[in-house]
Protein backbone atom coordinates (compact mmCIF):
# COMPACT_ATOMS: atom_id res chain seq x y z
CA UNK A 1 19.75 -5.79 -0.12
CA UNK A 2 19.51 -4.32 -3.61
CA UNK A 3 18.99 -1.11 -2.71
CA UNK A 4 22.00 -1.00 -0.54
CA UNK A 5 24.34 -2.39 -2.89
CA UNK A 6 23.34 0.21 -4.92
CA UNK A 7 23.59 2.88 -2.48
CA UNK A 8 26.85 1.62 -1.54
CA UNK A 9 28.65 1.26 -4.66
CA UNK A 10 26.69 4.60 -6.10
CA UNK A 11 29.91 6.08 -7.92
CA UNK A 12 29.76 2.67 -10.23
CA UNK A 13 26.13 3.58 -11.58
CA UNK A 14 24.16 6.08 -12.72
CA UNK A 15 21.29 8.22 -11.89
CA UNK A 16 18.68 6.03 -13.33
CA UNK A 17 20.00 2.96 -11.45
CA UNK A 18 20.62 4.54 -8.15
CA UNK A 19 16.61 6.06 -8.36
CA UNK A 20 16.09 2.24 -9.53
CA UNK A 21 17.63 1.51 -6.34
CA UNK A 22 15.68 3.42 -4.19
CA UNK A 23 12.68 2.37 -6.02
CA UNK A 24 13.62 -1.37 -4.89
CA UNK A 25 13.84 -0.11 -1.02
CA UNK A 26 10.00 1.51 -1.08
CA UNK A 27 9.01 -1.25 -3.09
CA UNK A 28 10.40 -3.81 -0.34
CA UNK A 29 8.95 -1.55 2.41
CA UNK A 30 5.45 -2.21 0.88
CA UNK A 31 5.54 -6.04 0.49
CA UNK A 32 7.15 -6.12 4.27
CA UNK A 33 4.04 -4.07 5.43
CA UNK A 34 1.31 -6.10 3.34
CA UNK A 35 2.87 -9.34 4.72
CA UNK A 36 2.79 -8.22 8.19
CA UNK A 37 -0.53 -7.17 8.01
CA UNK A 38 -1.95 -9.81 6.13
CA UNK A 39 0.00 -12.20 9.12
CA UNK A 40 -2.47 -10.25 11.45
CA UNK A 41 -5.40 -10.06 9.77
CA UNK A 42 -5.41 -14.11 9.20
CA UNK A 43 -3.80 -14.50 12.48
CA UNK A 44 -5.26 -12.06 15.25
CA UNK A 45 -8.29 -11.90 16.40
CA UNK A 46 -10.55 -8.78 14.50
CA UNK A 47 -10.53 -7.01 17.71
CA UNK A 48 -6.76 -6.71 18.65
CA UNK A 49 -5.80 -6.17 15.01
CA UNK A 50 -5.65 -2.65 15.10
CA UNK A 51 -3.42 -2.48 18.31
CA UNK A 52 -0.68 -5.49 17.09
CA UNK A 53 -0.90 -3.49 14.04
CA UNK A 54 0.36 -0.51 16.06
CA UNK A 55 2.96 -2.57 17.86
CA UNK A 56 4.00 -4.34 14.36
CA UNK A 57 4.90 -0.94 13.05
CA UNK A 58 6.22 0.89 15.85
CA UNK A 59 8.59 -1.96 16.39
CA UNK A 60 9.41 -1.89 13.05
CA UNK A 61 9.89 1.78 12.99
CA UNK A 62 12.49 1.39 15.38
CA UNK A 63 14.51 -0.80 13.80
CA UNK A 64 14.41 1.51 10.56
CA UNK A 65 15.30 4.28 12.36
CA UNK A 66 18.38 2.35 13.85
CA UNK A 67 19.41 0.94 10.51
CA UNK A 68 19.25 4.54 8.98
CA UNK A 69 21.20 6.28 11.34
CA UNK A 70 23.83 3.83 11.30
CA UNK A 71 23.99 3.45 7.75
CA UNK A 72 23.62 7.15 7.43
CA UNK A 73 20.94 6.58 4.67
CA UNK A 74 18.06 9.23 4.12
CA UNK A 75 16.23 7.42 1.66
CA UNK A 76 15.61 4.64 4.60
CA UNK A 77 15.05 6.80 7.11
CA UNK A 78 12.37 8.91 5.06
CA UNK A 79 10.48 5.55 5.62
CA UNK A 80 9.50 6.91 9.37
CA UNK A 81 7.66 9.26 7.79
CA UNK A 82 3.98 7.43 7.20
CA UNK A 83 4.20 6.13 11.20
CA UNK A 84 1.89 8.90 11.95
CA UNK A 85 -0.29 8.26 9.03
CA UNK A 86 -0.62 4.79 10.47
CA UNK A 87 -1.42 5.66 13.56
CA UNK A 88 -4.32 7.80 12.84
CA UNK A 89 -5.80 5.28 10.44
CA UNK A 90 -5.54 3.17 13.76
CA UNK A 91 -7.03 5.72 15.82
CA UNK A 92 -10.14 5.49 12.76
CA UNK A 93 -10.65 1.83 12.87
CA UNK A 94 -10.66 1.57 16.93
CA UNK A 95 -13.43 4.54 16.54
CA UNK A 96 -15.77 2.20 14.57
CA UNK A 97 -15.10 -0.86 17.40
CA UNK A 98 -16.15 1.49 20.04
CA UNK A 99 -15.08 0.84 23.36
CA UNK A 100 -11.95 3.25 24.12
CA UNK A 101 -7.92 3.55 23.11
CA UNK A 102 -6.75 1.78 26.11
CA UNK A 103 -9.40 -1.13 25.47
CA UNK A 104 -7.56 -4.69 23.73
CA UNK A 105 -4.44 -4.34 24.23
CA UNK A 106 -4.22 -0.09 23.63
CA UNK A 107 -2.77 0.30 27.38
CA UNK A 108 0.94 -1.11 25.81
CA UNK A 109 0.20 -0.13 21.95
CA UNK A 110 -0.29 3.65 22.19
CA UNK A 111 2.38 4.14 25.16
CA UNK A 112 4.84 2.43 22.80
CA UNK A 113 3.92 3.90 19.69
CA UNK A 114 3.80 7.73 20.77
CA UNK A 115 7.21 6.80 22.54
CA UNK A 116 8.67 5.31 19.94
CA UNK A 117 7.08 8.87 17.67
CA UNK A 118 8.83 11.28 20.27
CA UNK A 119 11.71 9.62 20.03
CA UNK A 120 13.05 9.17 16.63
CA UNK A 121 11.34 13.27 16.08
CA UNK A 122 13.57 13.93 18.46
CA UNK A 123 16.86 12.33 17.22
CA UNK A 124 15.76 13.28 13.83
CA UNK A 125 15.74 16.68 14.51
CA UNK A 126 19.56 16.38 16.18
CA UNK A 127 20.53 15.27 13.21
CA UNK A 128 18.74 17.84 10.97
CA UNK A 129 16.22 15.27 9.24
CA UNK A 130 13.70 17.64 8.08
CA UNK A 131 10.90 15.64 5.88
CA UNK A 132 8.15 17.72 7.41
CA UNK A 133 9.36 17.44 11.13
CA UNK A 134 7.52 20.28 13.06
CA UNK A 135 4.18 18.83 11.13
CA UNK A 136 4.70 15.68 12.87
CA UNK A 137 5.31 16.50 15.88
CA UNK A 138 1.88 18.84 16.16
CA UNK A 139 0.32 15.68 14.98
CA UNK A 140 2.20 13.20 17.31
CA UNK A 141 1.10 15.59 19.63
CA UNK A 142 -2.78 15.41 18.36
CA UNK A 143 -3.04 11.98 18.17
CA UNK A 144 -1.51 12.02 22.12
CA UNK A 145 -4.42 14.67 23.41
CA UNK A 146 -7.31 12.52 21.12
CA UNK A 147 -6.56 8.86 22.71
CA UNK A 148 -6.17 11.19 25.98
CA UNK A 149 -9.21 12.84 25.87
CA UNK A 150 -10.89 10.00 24.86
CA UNK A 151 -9.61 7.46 27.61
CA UNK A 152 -10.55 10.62 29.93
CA UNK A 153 -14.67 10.82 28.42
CA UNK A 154 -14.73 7.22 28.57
CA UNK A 155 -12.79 6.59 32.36
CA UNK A 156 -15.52 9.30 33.41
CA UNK A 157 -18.48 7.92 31.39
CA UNK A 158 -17.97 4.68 33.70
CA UNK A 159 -17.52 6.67 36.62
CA UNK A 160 -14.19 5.49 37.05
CA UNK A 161 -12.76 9.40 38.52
CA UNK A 162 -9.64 8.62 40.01
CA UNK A 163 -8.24 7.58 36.89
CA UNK A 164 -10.07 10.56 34.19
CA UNK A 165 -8.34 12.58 37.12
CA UNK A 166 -4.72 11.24 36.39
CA UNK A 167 -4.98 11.68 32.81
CA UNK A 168 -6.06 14.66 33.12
CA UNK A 169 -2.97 15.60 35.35
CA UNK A 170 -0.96 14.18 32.81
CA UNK A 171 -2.78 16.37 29.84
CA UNK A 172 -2.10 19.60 31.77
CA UNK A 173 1.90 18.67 32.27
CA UNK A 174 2.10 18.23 28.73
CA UNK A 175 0.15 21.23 27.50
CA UNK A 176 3.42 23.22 27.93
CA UNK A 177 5.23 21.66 25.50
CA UNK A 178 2.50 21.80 22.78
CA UNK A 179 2.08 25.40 23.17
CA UNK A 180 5.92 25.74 22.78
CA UNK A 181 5.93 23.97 19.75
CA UNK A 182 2.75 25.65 18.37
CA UNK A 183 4.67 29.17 19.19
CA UNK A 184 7.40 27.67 17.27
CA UNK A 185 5.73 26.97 14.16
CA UNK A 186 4.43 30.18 14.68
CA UNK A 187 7.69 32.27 14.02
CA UNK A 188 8.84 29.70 11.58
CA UNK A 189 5.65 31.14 9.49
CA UNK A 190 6.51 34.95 10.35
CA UNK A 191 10.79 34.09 9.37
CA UNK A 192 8.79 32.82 5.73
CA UNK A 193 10.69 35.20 2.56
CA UNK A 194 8.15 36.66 0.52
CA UNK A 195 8.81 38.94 -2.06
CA UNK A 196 7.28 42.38 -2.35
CA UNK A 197 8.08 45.17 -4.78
CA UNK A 198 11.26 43.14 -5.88
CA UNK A 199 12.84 42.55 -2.46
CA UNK A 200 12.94 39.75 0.14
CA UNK A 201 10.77 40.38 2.88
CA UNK A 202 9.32 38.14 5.76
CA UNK A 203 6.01 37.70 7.05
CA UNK A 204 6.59 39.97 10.01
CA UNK A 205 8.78 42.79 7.98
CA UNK A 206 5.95 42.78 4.97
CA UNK A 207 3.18 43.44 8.01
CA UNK A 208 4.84 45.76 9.40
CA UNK A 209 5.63 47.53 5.87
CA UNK A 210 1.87 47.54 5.35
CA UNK A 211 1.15 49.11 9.15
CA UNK A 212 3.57 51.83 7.55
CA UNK A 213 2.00 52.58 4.68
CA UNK A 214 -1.44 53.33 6.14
């Protein structure tokens, strides 16, 4: 609530107080996280901990990016930004449980929280929210084909073919997109201004400059 009075009355302050301000936001942000998941780890059994975990913050990430849009605050909305980080350190911890993703409780927390990843990339690149946003969507993406091809060992490990056969349907359907975005990145690298000899160049003009030259 601090924060946003300061935010919202920022032509009565000055620089100092309005970074104190946002200061007050991440430092809220931290003590909501470290109560939530002290809640779980005192309150949830050691096995499901990682997957309420996943639902705690995915849930919560919706509501943040709600609240930011509305307000039309950046410095909120910037707090999206670790949901990925999150998720692989779940992705780490369920690795030393064993068992696979979809195992206690992972068939409703990875559906949600790769939804809930899709879709605030997705409105956050309509509204021109950088803060790294191609990077996480090829890790989104990652983390999607690791719990897939995991699920997939694991469904065929048991012998259990109908179902590695579905997700592997599903894998091939959304190949497409990943290649799309990895072609993307691709000539955002080449459209990169370098400098050479004094003059603005790109990636692709400087190559082809050097191709010349020879």
């Amino acid at each position: 609530m601090s924060s946003l009075l300061y935010r919202r009355h920022g032509d009565l302050v000055g620089q100092g107080e309005r970074f104190l301000g946002t200061l007050l936001l991440y430092g809220g942000a931290l003590a909501y996280a470290a109560g939530g998941m002290d809640v779980v780890y005192h309150g949830v059994d050691t096995q499901l901990q990682p997957m309420v975990l996943v639902l705690f913050f995915s849930l919560s990430t919706i509501g943040l990016e709600l609240a930011a849009t509305r307000l039309r605050w950046t410095a909120l909305r910037a707090l999206t930004v670790p949901h990925l980080i999150l998720l692989a350190a779940a992705i780490a911890f369920q690795v030393t449980l064993g068992g696979h993703p979809f195992a206690n409780l992972g068939w409703l927390a990875w559906p949600v929280s790769l939804g809930t990843a899709f879709w605030y990339l997705h409105r956050q690149r309509r509204d021109g929210f950088g803060a790294g946003l191609e990077v996480r969507y090829a890790g989104t993406w990652l983390i999607f084909f690791v719990i897939a091809t995991w699920e997939a060992g694991w469904r065929l490990h048991q012998r259990e073919y109908l179902l590695c056969m579905v997700i592997a349907v599903i894998g091939y359907v959304q190949i497409v997109p990943v290649l799309l975005q990895i072609s993307h990145l691709s000539t955002l690298a080449n459209s990169i201004p370098i400098s050479v000899g004094g003059r603005p160049m790109s990636v692709e003009g400087t190559t082809a400059q050097i191709r010349h030259n020879r």
